[in-house]
C-alpha atoms as a PDB file:
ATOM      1  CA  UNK A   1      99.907 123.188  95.533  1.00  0.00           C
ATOM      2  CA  UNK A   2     100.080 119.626  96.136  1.00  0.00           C
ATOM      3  CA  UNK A   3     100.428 116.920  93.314  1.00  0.00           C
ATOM      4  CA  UNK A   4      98.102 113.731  94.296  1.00  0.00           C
ATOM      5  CA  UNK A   5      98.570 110.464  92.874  1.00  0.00           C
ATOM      6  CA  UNK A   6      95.220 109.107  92.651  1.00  0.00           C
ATOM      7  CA  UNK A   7      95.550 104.900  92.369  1.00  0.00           C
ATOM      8  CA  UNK A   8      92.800 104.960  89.737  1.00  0.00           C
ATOM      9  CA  UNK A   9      93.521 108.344  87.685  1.00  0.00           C
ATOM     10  CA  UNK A  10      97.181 109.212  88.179  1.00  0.00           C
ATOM     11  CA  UNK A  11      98.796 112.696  89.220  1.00  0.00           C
ATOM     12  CA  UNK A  12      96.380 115.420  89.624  1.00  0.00           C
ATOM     13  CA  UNK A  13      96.086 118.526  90.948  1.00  0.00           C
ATOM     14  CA  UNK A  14      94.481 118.804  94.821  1.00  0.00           C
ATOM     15  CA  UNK A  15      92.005 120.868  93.758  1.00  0.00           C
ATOM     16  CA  UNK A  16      90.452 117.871  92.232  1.00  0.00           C
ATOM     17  CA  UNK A  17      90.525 115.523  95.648  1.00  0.00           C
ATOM     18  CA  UNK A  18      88.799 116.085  99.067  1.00  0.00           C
ATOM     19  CA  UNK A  19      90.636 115.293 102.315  1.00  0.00           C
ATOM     20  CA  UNK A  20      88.831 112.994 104.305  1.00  0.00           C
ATOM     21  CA  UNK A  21      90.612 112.756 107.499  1.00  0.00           C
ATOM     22  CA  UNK A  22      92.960 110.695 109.040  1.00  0.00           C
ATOM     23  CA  UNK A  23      93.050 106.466 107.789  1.00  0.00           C
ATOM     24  CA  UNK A  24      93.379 103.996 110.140  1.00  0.00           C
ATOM     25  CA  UNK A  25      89.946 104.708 112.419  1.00  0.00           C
ATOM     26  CA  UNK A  26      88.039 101.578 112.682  1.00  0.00           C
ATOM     27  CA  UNK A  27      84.590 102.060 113.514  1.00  0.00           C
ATOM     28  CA  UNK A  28      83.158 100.562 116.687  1.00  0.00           C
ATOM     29  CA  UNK A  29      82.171  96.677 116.362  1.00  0.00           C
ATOM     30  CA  UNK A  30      79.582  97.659 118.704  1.00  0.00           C
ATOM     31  CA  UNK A  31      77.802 100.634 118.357  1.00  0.00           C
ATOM     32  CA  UNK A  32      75.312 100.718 120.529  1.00  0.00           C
ATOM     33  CA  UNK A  33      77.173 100.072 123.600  1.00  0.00           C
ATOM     34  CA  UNK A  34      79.280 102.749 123.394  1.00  0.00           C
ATOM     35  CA  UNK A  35      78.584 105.557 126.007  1.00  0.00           C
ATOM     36  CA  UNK A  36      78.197 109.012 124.997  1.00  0.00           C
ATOM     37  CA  UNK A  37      81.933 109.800 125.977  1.00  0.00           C
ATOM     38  CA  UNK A  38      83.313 106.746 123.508  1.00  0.00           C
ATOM     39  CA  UNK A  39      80.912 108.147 120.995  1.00  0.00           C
ATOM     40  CA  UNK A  40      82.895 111.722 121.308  1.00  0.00           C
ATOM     41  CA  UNK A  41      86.138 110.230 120.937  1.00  0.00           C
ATOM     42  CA  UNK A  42      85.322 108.095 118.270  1.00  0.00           C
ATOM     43  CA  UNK A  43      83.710 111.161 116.072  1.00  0.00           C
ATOM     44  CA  UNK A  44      86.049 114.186 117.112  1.00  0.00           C
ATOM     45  CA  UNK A  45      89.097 113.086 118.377  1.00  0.00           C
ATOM     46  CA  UNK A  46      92.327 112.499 116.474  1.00  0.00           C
ATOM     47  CA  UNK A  47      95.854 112.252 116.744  1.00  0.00           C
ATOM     48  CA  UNK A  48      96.808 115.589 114.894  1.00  0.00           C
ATOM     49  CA  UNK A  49     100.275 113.818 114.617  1.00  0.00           C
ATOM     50  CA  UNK A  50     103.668 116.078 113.651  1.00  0.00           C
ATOM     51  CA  UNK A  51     105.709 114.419 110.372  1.00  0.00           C
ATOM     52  CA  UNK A  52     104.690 111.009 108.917  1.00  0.00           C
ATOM     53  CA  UNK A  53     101.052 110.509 108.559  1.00  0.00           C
ATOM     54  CA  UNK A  54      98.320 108.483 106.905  1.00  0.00           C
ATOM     55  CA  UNK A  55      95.141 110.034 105.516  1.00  0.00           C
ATOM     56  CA  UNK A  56      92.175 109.518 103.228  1.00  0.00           C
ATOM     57  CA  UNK A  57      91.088 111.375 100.307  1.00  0.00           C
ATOM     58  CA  UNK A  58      88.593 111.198  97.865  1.00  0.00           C
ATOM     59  CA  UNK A  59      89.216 112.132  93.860  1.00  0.00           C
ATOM     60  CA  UNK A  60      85.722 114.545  94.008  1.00  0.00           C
ATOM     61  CA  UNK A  61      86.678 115.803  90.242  1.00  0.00           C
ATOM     62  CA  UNK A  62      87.572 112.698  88.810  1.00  0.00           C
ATOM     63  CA  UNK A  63      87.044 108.810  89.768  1.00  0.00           C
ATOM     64  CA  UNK A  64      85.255 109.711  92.974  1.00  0.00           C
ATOM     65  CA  UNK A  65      86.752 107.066  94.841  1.00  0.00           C
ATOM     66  CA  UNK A  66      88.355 106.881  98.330  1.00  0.00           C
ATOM     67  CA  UNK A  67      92.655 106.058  98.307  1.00  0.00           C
ATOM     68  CA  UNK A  68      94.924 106.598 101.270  1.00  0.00           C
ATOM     69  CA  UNK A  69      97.986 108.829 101.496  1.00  0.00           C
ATOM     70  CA  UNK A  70     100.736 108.768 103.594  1.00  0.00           C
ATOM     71  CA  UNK A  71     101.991 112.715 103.870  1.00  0.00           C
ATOM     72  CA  UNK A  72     103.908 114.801 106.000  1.00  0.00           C
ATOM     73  CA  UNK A  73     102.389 116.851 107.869  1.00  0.00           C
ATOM     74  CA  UNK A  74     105.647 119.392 108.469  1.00  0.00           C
ATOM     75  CA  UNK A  75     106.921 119.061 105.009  1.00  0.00           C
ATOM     76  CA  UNK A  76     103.724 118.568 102.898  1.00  0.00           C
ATOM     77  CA  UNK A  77     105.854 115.996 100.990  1.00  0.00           C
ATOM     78  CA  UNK A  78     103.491 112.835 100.125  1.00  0.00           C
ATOM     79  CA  UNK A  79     105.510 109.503 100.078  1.00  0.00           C
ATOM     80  CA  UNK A  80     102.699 107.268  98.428  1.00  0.00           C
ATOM     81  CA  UNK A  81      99.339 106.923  97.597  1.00  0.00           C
ATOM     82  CA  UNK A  82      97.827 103.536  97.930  1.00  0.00           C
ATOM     83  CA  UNK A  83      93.996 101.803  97.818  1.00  0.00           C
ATOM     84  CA  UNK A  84      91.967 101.019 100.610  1.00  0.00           C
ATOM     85  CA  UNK A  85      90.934  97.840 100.809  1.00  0.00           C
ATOM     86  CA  UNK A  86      87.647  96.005 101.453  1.00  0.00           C
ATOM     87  CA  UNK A  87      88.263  95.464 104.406  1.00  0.00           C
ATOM     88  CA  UNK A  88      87.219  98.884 105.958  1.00  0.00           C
ATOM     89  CA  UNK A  89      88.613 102.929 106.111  1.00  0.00           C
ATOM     90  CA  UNK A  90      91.767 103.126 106.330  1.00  0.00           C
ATOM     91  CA  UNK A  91      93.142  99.315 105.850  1.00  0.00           C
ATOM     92  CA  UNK A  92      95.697  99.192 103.445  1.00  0.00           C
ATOM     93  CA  UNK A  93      95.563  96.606 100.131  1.00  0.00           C
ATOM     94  CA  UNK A  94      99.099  97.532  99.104  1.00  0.00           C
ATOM     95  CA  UNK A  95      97.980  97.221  95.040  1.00  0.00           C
ATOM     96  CA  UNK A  96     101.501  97.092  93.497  1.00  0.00           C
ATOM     97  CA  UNK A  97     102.859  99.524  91.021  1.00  0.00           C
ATOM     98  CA  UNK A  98     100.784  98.754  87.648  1.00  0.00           C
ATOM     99  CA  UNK A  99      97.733  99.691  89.549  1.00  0.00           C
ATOM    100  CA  UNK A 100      98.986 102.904  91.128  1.00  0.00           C
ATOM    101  CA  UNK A 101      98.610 101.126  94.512  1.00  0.00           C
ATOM    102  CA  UNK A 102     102.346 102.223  96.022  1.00  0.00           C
ATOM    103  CA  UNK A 103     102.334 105.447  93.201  1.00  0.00           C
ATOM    104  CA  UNK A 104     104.887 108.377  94.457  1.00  0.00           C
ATOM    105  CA  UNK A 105     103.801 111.766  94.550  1.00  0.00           C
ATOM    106  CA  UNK A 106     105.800 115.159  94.578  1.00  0.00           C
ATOM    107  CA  UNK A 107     105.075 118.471  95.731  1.00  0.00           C
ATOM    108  CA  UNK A 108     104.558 121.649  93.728  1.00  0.00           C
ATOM    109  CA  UNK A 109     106.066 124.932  94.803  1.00  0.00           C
END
Protein backbone atom coordinates (compact mmCIF):
# COMPACT_ATOMS: atom_id res chain seq x y z
CA UNK A 1 0.00 0.00 0.00
CA UNK A 2 1.08 3.34 -0.86
CA UNK A 3 1.55 6.25 1.74
CA UNK A 4 0.22 9.70 0.06
CA UNK A 5 1.17 12.95 1.27
CA UNK A 6 -1.77 15.00 0.73
CA UNK A 7 -0.54 19.04 0.71
CA UNK A 8 -3.64 19.89 2.76
CA UNK A 9 -4.06 16.71 5.19
CA UNK A 10 -0.67 15.04 5.49
CA UNK A 11 0.26 11.20 5.07
CA UNK A 12 -2.61 9.01 4.44
CA UNK A 13 -3.37 5.89 3.36
CA UNK A 14 -4.33 5.47 -0.71
CA UNK A 15 -7.35 4.12 0.03
CA UNK A 16 -8.41 7.54 0.97
CA UNK A 17 -7.23 9.38 -2.56
CA UNK A 18 -8.44 8.77 -6.18
CA UNK A 19 -5.95 8.74 -9.08
CA UNK A 20 -6.83 11.10 -11.56
CA UNK A 21 -4.53 10.56 -14.36
CA UNK A 22 -1.55 11.88 -15.60
CA UNK A 23 -0.71 16.12 -14.71
CA UNK A 24 0.57 18.15 -17.16
CA UNK A 25 -2.51 17.89 -19.98
CA UNK A 26 -3.58 21.30 -20.87
CA UNK A 27 -6.85 21.44 -22.30
CA UNK A 28 -7.35 22.80 -25.81
CA UNK A 29 -7.47 26.81 -26.01
CA UNK A 30 -9.78 26.11 -28.71
CA UNK A 31 -12.23 23.64 -28.46
CA UNK A 32 -14.27 23.80 -31.05
CA UNK A 33 -11.82 23.66 -33.76
CA UNK A 34 -10.44 20.65 -32.92
CA UNK A 35 -11.31 17.74 -35.37
CA UNK A 36 -12.64 14.60 -34.17
CA UNK A 37 -9.07 12.93 -34.34
CA UNK A 38 -7.47 15.92 -31.92
CA UNK A 39 -10.51 15.37 -29.81
CA UNK A 40 -9.37 11.45 -29.43
CA UNK A 41 -5.98 12.27 -28.57
CA UNK A 42 -6.73 14.84 -26.30
CA UNK A 43 -9.34 12.48 -24.20
CA UNK A 44 -7.61 8.93 -24.52
CA UNK A 45 -4.23 9.20 -25.26
CA UNK A 46 -1.32 9.33 -22.83
CA UNK A 47 2.17 8.81 -22.44
CA UNK A 48 2.01 5.60 -20.17
CA UNK A 49 5.69 6.63 -19.38
CA UNK A 50 8.27 3.85 -17.60
CA UNK A 51 10.06 5.44 -14.14
CA UNK A 52 9.61 9.14 -13.20
CA UNK A 53 6.18 10.43 -13.59
CA UNK A 54 3.74 13.17 -12.67
CA UNK A 55 0.10 12.51 -11.79
CA UNK A 56 -3.01 13.91 -10.16
CA UNK A 57 -4.96 12.70 -7.36
CA UNK A 58 -7.73 13.70 -5.46
CA UNK A 59 -8.02 13.16 -1.35
CA UNK A 60 -11.89 11.53 -1.96
CA UNK A 61 -11.89 10.58 2.02
CA UNK A 62 -10.57 13.59 3.32
CA UNK A 63 -10.03 17.35 1.96
CA UNK A 64 -11.41 16.45 -1.44
CA UNK A 65 -9.06 18.47 -3.21
CA UNK A 66 -6.89 17.88 -6.33
CA UNK A 67 -2.59 17.78 -5.55
CA UNK A 68 -0.04 16.42 -7.97
CA UNK A 69 2.43 13.58 -7.41
CA UNK A 70 5.43 12.81 -8.94
CA UNK A 71 5.79 8.68 -8.64
CA UNK A 72 7.51 5.99 -10.18
CA UNK A 73 5.90 4.09 -12.12
CA UNK A 74 8.54 0.87 -11.87
CA UNK A 75 9.26 1.36 -8.27
CA UNK A 76 5.95 2.77 -6.86
CA UNK A 77 8.26 5.05 -4.81
CA UNK A 78 6.57 8.72 -4.68
CA UNK A 79 9.26 11.54 -4.53
CA UNK A 80 6.79 14.50 -3.64
CA UNK A 81 3.51 15.64 -3.50
CA UNK A 82 2.89 19.20 -4.41
CA UNK A 83 -0.41 21.69 -5.18
CA UNK A 84 -1.71 22.53 -8.36
CA UNK A 85 -1.94 25.80 -9.02
CA UNK A 86 -4.57 28.19 -10.44
CA UNK A 87 -3.36 28.21 -13.25
CA UNK A 88 -4.88 24.92 -14.68
CA UNK A 89 -4.44 20.69 -14.22
CA UNK A 90 -1.42 19.81 -13.82
CA UNK A 91 0.68 23.28 -13.41
CA UNK A 92 2.76 23.17 -10.57
CA UNK A 93 2.66 26.12 -7.58
CA UNK A 94 5.67 24.61 -5.82
CA UNK A 95 3.98 25.65 -2.09
CA UNK A 96 7.13 25.24 0.09
CA UNK A 97 7.46 22.90 2.97
CA UNK A 98 5.08 24.50 5.81
CA UNK A 99 2.26 23.99 3.45
CA UNK A 100 3.00 20.42 2.41
CA UNK A 101 3.61 21.80 -1.12
CA UNK A 102 7.20 19.77 -1.79
CA UNK A 103 5.98 16.99 1.24
CA UNK A 104 7.97 13.46 0.75
CA UNK A 105 6.17 10.39 0.74
CA UNK A 106 7.32 6.68 1.38
CA UNK A 107 6.06 3.47 0.40
CA UNK A 108 4.51 0.75 2.53
CA UNK A 109 5.39 -2.88 2.04
Amino acid sequence: MLLITCPWCGPRAETEFSYGGEADIARPLDPDALSDAEWADYLFYRGNPRGPHREKWNHVHGCRRWFGVERDTVSYRIARSFMLSAGGPGADADAGPESGGDANTEQED
